[in-house]
N, C-alpha and C. Protein backbone atom coordinates (compact mmCIF):
# COMPACT_ATOMS: atom_id res chain seq x y z
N UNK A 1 0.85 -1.16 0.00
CA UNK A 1 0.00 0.00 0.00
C UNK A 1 0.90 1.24 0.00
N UNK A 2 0.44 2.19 -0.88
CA UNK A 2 1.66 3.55 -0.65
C UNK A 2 1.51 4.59 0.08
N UNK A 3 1.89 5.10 0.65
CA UNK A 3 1.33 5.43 1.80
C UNK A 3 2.92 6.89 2.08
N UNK A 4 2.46 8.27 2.14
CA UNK A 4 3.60 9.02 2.05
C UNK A 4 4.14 9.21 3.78
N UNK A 5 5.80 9.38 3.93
CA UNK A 5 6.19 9.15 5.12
C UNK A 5 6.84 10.74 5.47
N UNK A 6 6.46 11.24 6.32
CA UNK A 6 7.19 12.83 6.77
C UNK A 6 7.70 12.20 8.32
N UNK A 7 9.13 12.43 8.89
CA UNK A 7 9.85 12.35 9.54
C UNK A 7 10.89 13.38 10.32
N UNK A 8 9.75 13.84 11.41
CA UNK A 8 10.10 15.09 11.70
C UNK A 8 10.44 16.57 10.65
N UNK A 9 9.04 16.41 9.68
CA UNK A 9 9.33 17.52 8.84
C UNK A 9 10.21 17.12 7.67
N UNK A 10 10.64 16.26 7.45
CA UNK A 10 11.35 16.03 6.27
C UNK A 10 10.46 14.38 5.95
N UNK A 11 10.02 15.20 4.03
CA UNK A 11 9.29 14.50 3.20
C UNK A 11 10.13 12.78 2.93
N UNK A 12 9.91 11.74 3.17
CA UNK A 12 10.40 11.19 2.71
C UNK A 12 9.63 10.63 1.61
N UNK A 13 8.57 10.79 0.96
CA UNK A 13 7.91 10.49 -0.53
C UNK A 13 7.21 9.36 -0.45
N UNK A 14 6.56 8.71 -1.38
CA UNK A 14 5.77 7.72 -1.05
C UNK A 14 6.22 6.38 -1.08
N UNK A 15 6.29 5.76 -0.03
CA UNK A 15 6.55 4.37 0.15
C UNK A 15 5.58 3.30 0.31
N UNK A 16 5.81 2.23 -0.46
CA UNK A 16 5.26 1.20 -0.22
C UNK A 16 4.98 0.41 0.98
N UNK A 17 3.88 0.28 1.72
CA UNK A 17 3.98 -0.80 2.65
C UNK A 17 3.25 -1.89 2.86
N UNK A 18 3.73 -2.90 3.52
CA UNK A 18 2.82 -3.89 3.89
C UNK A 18 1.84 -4.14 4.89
N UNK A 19 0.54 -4.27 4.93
CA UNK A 19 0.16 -4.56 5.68
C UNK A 19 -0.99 -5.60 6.06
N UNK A 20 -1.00 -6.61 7.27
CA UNK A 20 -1.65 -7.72 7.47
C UNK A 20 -2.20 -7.72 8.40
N UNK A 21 -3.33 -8.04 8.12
CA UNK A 21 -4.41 -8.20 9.57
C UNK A 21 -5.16 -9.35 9.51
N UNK A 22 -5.09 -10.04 10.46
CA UNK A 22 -5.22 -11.25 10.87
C UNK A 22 -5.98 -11.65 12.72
N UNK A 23 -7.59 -10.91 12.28
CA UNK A 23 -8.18 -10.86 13.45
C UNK A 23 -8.59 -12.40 14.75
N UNK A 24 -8.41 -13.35 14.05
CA UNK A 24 -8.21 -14.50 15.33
C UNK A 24 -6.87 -14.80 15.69
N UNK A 25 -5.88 -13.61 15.96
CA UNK A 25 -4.64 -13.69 16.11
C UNK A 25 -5.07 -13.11 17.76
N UNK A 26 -5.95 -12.59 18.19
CA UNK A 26 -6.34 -11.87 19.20
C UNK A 26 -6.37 -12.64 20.21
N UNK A 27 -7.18 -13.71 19.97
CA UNK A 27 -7.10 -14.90 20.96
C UNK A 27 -7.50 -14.60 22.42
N UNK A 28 -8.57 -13.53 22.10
CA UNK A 28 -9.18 -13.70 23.66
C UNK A 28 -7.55 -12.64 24.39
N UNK A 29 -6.73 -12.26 24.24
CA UNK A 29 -6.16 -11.81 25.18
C UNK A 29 -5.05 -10.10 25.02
N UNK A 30 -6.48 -9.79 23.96
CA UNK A 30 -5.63 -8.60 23.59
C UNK A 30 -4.19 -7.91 22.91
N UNK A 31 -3.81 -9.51 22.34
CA UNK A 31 -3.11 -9.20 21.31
C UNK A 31 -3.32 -8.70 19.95
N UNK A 32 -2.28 -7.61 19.23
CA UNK A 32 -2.19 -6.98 18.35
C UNK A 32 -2.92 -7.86 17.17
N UNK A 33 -3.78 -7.32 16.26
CA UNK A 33 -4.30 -7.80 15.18
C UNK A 33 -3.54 -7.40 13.30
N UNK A 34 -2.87 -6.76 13.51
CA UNK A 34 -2.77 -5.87 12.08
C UNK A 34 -1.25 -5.59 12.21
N UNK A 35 -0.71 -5.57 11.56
CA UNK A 35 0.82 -5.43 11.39
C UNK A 35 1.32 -4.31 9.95
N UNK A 36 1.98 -3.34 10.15
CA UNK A 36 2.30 -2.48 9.48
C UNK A 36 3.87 -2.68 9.01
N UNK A 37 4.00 -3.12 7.69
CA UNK A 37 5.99 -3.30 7.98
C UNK A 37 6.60 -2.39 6.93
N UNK A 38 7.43 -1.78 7.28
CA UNK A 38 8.22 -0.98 6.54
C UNK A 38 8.84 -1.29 5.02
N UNK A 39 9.25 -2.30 5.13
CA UNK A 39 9.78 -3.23 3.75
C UNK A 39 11.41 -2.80 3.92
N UNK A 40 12.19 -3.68 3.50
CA UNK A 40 13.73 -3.74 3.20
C UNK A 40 14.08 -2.03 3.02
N UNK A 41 13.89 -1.56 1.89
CA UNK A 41 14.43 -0.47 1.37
C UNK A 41 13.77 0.70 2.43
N UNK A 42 13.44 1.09 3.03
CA UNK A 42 13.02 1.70 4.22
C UNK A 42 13.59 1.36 5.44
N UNK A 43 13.90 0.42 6.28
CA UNK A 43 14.51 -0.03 7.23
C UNK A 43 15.39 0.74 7.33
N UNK A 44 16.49 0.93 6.76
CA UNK A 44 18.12 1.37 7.18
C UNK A 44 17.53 3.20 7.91
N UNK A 45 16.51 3.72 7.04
CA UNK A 45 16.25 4.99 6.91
C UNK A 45 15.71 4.84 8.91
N UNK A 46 14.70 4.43 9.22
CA UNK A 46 14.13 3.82 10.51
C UNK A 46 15.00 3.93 11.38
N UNK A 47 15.78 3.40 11.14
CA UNK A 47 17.35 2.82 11.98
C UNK A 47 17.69 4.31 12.50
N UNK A 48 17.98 4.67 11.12
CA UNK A 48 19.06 5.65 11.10
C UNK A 48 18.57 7.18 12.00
N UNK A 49 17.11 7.22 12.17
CA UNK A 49 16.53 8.02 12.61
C UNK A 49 16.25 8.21 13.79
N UNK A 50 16.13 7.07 14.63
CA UNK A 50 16.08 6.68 15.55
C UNK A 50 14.86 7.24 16.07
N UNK A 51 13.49 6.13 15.94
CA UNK A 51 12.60 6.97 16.35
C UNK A 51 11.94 6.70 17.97
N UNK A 52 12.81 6.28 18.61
CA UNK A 52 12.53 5.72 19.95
C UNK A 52 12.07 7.64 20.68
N UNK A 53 10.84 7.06 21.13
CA UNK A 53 9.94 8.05 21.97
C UNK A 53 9.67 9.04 21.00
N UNK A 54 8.74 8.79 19.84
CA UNK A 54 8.52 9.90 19.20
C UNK A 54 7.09 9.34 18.81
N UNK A 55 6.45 10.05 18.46
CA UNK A 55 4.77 9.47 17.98
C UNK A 55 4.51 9.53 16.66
N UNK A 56 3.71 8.52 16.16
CA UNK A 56 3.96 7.90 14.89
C UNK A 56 2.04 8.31 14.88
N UNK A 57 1.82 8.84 13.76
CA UNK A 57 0.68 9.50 13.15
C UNK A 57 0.38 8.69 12.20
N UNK A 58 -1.27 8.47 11.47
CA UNK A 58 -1.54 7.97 10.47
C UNK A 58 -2.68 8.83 9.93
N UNK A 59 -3.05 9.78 8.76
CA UNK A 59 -4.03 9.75 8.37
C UNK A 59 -4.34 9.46 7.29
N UNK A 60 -5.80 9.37 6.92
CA UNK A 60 -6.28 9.50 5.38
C UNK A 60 -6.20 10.99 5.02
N UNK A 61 -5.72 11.06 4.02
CA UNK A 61 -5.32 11.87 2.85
C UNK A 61 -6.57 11.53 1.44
N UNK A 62 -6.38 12.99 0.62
CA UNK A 62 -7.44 12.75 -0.66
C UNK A 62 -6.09 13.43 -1.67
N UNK A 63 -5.11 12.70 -1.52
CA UNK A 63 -3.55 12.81 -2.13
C UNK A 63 -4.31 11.50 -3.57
N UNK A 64 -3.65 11.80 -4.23
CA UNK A 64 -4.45 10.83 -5.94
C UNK A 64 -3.07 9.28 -5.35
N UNK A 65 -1.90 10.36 -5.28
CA UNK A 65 -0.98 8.67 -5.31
C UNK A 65 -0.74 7.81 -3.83
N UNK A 66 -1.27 8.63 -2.94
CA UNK A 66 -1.58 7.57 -1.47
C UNK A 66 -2.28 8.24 -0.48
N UNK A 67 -3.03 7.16 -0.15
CA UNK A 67 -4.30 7.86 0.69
C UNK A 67 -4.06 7.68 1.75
N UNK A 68 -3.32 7.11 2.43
CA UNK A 68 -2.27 7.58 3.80
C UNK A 68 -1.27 8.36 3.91
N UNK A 69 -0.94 9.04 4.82
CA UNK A 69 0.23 9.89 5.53
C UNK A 69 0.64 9.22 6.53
N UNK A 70 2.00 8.69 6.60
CA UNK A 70 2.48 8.87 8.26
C UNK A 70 3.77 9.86 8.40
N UNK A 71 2.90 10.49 9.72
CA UNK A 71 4.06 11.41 9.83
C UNK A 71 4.40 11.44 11.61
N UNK A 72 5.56 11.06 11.54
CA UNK A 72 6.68 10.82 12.78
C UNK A 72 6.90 12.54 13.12
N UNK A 73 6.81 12.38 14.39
CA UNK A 73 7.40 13.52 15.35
C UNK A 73 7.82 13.34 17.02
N UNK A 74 8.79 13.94 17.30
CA UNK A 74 8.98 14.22 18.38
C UNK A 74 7.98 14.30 19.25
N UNK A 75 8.33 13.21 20.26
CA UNK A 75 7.21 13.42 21.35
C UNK A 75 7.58 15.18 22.40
């Protein structure tokens, strides 16, 4: 799914991602249902950014080439 990524203010353009949801994964005990993954060619960028304690945003967008935004910021 493409989906555009802003990272503390800097555009990183639209990336592809994966995502799987798999609702009897729940099992009665409040485990996570849906999984969002970055893909290979994105990772290093993740890394490199280090987004430990920062809040990770999602919206819908009426953008023509991806109807998601995530945009990372500083908590």
């Amino acid at each position: 799914m493409p989906i555009r990524v802003i990272i503390r203010g800097r555009d990183y353009g639209i990336r592809n991602f994966e995502i799987s949801h798999k609702p009897s994964g729940e099992a009665g005990q409040d485990n996570y249902t849906t999984i969002l993954r970055w893909g290979p060619e994105f990772t290093n960028i993740v890394l490199q950014e280090n987004l430990t304690d920062t809040v990770f945003s999602i919206y819908e967008t009426s953008e023509e080439n991806a109807a998601f935004l995530i945009d990372i910021t500083d908590a």
